[in-house]
PDB file of N, CA and C in Angstrom:
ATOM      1  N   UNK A   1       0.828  -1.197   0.000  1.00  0.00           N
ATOM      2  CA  UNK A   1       0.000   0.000   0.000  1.00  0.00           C
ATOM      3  C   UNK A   1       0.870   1.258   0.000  1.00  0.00           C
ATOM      4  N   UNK A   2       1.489   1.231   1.059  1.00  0.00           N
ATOM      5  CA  UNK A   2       2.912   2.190   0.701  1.00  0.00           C
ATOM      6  C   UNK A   2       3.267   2.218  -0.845  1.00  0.00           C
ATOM      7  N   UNK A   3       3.329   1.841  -1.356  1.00  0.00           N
ATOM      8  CA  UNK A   3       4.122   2.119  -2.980  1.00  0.00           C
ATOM      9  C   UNK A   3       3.361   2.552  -3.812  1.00  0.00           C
ATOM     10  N   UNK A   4       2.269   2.501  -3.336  1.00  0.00           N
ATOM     11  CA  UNK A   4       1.170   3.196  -4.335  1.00  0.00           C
ATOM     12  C   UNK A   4       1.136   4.353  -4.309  1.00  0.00           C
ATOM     13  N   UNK A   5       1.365   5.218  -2.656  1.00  0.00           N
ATOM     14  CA  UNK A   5       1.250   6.503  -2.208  1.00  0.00           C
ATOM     15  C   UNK A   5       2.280   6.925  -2.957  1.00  0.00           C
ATOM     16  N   UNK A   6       3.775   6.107  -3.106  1.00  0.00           N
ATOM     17  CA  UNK A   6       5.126   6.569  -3.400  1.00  0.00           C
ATOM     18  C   UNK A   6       4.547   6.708  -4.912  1.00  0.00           C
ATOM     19  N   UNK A   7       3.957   6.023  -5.589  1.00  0.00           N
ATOM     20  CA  UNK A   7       3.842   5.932  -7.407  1.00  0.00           C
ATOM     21  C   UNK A   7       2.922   7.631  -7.550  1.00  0.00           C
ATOM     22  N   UNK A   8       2.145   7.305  -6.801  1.00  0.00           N
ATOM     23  CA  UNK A   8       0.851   8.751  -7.094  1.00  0.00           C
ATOM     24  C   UNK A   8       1.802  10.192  -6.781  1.00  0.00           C
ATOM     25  N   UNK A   9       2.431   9.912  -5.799  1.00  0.00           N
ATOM     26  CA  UNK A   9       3.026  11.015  -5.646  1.00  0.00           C
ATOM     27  C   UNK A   9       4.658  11.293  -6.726  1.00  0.00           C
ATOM     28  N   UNK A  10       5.125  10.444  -6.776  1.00  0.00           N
ATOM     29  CA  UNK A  10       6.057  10.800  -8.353  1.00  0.00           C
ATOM     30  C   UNK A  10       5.136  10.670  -9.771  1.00  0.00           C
ATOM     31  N   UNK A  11       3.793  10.167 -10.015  1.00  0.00           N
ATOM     32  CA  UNK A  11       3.382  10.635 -10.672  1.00  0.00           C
ATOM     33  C   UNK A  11       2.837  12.446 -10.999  1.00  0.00           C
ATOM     34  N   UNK A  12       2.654  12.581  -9.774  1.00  0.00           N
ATOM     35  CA  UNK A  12       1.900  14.298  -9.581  1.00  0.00           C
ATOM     36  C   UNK A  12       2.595  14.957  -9.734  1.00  0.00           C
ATOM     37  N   UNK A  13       4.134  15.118  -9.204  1.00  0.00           N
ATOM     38  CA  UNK A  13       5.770  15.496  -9.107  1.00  0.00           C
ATOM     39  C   UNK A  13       6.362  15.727 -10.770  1.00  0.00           C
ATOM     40  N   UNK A  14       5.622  14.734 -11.730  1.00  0.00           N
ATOM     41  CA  UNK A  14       6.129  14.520 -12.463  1.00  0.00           C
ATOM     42  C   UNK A  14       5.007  15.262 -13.725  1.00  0.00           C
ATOM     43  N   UNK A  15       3.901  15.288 -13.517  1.00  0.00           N
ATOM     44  CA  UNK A  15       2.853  15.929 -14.137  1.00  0.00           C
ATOM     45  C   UNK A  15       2.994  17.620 -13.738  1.00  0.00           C
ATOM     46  N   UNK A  16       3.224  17.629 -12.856  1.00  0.00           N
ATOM     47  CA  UNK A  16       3.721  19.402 -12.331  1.00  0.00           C
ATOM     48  C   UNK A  16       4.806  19.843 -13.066  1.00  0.00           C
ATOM     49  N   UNK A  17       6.063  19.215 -13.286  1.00  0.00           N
ATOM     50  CA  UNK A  17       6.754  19.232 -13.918  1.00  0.00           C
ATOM     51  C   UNK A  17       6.556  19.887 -15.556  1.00  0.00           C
ATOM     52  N   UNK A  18       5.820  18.642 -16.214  1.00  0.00           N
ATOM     53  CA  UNK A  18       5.341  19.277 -17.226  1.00  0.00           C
ATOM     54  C   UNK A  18       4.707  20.191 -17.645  1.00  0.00           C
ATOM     55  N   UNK A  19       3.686  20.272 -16.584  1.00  0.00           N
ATOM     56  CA  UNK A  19       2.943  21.595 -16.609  1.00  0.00           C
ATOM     57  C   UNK A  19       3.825  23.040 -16.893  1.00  0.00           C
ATOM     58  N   UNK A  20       4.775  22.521 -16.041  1.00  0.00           N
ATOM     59  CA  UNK A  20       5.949  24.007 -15.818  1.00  0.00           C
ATOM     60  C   UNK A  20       6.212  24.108 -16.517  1.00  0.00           C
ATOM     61  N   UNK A  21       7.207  22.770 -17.656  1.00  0.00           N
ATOM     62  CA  UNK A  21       7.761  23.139 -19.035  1.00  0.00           C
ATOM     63  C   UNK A  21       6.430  23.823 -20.124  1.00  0.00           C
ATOM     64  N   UNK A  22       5.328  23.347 -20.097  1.00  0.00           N
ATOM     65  CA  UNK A  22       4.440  24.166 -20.847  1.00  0.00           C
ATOM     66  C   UNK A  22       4.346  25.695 -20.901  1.00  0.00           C
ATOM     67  N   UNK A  23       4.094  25.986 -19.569  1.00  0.00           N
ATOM     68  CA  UNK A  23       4.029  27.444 -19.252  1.00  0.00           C
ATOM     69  C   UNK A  23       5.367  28.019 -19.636  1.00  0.00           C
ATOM     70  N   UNK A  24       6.604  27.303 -19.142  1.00  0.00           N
ATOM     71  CA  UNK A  24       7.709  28.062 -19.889  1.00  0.00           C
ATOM     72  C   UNK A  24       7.321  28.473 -21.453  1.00  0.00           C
ATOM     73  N   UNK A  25       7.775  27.628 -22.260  1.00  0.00           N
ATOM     74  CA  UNK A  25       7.481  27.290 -23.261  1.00  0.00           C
ATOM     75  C   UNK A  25       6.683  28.389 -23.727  1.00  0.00           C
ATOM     76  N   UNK A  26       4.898  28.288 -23.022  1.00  0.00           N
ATOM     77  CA  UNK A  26       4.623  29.486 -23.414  1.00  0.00           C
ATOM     78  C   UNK A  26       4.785  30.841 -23.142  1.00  0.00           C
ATOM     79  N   UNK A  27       5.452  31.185 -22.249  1.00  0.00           N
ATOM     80  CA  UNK A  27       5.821  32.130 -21.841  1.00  0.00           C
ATOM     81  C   UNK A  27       6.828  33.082 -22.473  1.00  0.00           C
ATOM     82  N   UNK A  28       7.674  32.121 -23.212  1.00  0.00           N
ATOM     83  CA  UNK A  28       9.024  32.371 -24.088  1.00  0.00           C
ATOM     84  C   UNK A  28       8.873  32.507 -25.070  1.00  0.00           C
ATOM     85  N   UNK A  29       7.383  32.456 -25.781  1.00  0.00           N
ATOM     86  CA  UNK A  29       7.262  32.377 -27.418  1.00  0.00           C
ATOM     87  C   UNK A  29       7.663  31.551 -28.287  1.00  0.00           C
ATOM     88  N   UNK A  30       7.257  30.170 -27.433  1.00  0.00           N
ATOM     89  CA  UNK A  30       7.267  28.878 -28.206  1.00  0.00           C
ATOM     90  C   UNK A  30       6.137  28.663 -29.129  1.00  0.00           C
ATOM     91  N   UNK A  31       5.279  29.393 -28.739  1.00  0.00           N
ATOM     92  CA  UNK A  31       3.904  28.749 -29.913  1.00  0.00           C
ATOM     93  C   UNK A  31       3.152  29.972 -30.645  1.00  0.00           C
ATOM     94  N   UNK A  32       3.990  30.658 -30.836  1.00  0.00           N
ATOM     95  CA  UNK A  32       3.457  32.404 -31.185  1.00  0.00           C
ATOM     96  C   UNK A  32       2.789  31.633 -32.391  1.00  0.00           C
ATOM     97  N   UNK A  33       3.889  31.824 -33.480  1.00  0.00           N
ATOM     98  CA  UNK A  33       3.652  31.578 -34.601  1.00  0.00           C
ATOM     99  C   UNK A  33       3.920  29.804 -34.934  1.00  0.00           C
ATOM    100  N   UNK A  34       2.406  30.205 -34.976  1.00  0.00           N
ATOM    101  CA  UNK A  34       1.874  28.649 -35.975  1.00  0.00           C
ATOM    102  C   UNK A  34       1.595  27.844 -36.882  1.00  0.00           C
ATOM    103  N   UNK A  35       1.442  29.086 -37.924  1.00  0.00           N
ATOM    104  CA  UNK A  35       1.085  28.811 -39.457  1.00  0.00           C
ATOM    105  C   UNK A  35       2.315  29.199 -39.993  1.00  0.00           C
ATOM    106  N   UNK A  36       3.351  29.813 -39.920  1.00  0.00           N
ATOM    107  CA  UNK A  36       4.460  29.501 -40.923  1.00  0.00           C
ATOM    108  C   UNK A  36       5.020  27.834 -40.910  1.00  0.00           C
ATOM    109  N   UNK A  37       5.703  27.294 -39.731  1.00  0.00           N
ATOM    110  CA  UNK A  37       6.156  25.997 -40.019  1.00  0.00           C
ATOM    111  C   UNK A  37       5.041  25.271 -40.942  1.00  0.00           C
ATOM    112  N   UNK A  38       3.826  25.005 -40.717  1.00  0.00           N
ATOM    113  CA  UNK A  38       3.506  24.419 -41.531  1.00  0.00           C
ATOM    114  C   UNK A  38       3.449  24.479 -43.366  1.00  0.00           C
ATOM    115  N   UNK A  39       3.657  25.729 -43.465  1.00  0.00           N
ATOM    116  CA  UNK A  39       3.801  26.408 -44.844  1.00  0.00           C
ATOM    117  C   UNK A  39       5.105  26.615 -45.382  1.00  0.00           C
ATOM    118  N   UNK A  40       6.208  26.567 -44.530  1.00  0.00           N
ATOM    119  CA  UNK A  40       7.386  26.472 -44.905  1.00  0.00           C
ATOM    120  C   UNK A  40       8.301  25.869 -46.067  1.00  0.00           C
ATOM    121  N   UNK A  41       7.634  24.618 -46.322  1.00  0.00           N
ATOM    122  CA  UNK A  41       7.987  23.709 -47.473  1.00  0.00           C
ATOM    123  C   UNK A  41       7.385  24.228 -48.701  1.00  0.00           C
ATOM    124  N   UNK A  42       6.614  24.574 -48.356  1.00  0.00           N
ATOM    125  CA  UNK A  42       5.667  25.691 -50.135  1.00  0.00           C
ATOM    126  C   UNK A  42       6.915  26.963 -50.163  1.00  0.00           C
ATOM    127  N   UNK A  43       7.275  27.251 -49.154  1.00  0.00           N
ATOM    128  CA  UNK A  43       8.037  28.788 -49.749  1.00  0.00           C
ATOM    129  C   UNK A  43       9.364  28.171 -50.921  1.00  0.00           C
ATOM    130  N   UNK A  44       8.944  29.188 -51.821  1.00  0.00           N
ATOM    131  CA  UNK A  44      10.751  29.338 -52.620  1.00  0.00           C
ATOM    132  C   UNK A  44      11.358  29.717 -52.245  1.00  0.00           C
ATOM    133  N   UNK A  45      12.534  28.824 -51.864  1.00  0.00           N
ATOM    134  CA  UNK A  45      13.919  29.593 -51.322  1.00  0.00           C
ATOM    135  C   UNK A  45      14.933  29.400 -52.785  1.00  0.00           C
ATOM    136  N   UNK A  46      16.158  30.678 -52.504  1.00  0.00           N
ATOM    137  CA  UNK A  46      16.615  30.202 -53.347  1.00  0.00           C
ATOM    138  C   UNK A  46      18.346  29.261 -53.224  1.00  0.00           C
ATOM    139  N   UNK A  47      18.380  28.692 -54.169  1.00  0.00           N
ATOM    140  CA  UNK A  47      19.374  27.310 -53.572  1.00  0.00           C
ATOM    141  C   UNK A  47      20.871  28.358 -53.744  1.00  0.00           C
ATOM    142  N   UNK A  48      21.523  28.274 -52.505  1.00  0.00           N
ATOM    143  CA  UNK A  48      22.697  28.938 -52.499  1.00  0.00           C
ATOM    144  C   UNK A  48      23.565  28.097 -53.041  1.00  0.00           C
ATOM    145  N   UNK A  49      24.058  27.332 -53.210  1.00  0.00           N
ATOM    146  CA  UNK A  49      24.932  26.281 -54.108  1.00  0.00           C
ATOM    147  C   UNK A  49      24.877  27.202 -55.818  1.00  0.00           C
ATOM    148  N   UNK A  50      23.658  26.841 -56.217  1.00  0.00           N
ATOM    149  CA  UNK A  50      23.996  27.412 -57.587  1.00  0.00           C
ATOM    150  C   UNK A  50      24.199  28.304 -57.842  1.00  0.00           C
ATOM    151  N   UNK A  51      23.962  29.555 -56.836  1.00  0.00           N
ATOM    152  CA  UNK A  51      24.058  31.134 -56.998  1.00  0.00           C
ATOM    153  C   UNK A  51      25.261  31.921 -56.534  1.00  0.00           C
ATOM    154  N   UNK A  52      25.475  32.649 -56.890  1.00  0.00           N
ATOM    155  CA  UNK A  52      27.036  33.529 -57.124  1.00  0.00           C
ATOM    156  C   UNK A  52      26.941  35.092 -56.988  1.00  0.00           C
ATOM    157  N   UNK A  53      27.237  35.383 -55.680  1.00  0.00           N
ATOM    158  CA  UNK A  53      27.080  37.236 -55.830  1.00  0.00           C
ATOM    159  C   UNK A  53      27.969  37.725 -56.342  1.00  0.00           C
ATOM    160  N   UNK A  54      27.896  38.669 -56.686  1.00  0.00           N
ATOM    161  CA  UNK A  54      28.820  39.598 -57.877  1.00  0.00           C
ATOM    162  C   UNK A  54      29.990  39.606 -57.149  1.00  0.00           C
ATOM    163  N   UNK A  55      30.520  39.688 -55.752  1.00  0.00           N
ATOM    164  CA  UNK A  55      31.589  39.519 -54.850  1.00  0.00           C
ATOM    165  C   UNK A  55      32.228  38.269 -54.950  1.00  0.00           C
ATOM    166  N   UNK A  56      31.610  37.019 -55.290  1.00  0.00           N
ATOM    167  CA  UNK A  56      32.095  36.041 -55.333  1.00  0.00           C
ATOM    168  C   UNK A  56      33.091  35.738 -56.572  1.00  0.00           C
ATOM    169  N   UNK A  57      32.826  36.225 -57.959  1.00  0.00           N
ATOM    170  CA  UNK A  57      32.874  36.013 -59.217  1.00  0.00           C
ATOM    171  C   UNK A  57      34.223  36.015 -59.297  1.00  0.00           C
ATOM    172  N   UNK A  58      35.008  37.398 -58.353  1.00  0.00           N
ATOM    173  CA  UNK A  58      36.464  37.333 -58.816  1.00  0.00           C
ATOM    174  C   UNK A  58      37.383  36.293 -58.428  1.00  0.00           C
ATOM    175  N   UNK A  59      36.876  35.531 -57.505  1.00  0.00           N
ATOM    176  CA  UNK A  59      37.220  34.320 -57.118  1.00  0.00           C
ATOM    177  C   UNK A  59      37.040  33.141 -57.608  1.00  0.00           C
ATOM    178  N   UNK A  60      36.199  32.929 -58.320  1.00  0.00           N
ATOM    179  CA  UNK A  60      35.876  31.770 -58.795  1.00  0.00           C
ATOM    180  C   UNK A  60      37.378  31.240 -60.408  1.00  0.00           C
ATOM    181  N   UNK A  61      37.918  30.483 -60.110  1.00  0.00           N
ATOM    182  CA  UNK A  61      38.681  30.224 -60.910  1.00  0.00           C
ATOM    183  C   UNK A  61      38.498  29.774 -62.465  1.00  0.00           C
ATOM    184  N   UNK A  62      38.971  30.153 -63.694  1.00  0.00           N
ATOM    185  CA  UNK A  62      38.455  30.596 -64.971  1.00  0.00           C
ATOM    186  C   UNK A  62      38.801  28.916 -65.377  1.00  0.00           C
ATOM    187  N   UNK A  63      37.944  28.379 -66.421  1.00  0.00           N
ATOM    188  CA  UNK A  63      38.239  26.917 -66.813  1.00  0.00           C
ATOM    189  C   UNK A  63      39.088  26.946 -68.036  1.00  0.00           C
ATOM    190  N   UNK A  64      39.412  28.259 -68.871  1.00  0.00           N
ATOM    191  CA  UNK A  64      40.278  27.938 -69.648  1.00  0.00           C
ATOM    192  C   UNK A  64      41.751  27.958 -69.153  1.00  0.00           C
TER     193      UNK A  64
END
């Protein structure tokens, strides 16, 4: 019977807990914005690999 009191009470210990990380969480502006992540994959980005700023150019070594 004892271990049950011990389970309920690290269960509650442990549910408080979470509670706290929630409120952090929201508190800090974890869940402001909601609808960009999900839309994120639709945006065009553009791929830096293939692209070259005018600063870069004099560097780039000539193939002939």
């Amino acid at each position: 019977m004892n271990m049950i009191f011990i389970l309920i009470g690290c269960s509650i210990l442990l549910a408080l807990i979470f509670l706290a990380a929630f409120f952090w969480a929201n508190n800090t502006g974890q869940h402001d914005d909601t609808y960009t992540p999900g839309i994120r994959i639709l945006l065009d980005e553009a791929d830096p690999v293939n692209e070259v700023s005018t600063g870069d150019r004099d560097h780039i070594p000539s193939k002939s």
